[in-house]
Each structure stands twice: as C-alpha cells, then as structure tokens.
Protein backbone atom coordinates (compact mmCIF):
# COMPACT_ATOMS: atom_id res chain seq x y z
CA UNK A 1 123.08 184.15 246.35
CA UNK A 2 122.70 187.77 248.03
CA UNK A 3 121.58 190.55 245.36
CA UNK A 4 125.18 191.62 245.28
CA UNK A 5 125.97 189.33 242.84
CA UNK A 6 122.49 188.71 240.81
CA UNK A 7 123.13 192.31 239.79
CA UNK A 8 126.33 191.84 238.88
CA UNK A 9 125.45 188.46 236.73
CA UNK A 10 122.69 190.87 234.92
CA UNK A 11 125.15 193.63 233.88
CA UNK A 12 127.82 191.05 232.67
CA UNK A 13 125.11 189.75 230.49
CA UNK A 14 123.76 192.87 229.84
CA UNK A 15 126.93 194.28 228.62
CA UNK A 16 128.06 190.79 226.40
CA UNK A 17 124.59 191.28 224.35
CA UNK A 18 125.74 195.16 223.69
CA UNK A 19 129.26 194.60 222.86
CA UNK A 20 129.14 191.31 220.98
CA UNK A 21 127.24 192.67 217.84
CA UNK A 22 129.89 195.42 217.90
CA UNK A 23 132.74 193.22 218.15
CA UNK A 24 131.54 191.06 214.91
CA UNK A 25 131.42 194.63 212.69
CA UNK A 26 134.54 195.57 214.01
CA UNK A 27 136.09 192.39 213.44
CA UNK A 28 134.62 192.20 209.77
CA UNK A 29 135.22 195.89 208.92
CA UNK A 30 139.38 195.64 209.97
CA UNK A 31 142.21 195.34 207.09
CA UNK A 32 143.54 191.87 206.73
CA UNK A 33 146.83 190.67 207.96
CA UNK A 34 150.14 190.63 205.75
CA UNK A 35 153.23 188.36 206.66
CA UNK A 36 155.15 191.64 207.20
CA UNK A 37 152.50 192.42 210.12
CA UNK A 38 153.33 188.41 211.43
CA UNK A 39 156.79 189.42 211.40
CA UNK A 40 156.58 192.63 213.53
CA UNK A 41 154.66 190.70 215.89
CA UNK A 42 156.63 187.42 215.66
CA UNK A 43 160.14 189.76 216.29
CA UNK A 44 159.04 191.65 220.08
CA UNK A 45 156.92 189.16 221.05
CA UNK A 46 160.54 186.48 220.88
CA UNK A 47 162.78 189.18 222.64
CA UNK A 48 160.33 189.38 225.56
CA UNK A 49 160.33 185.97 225.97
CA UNK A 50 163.98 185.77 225.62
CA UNK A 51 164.18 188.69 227.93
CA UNK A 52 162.00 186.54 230.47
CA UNK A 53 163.82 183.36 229.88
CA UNK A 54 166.98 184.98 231.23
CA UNK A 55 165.52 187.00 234.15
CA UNK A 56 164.54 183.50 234.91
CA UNK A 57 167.95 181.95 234.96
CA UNK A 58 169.75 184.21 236.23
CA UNK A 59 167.61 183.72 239.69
C-alpha cells in the first residue's frame, strides 16, 4: 500500500468517528413520520418509476 491511500483510510475513519455521534442526535432529535408523509413519498417516488418503466419500453 503506497501512503496515498493509508492517508486516505485515516481520514475516512477519522471523519466516520466525527459524524457518527452527530448522525445519532440528529436522528433522535427529528419529528416522527405520519402516513400522510408515506404518502407524499409513496406518490413521486411510483411516477418516476413509471416514468422509467416506459423510457424503458419504448427503446
């Protein structure tokens, strides 16, 4: 292994350990889900894969 990617290994370690603890407040600290919030995910997330599913026939 050159030091190329020993440093590289280090900083994505590095930066895990500082955003992980950050990630677990922000993840207990956000407003829960509703089904309406299901729904207006559930609704674009159906047309793009419709909208995929054609641009794939159509070829």
């Amino acid at each position: 292994m050159d030091w190329m990617k020993i440093f590289s290994a280090l900083f994505l370690i590095m930066m895990i350990v500082y955003l992980l603890p950050k990630a677990k407040g922000m993840l207990k600290d956000s407003p829960k889900a509703s089904s309406n919030d299901l729904v207006a995910v559930l609704i674009p997330l159906v047309l793009v894969m419709a909208f995929v599913f054609l641009l794939i026939k159509s070829v």
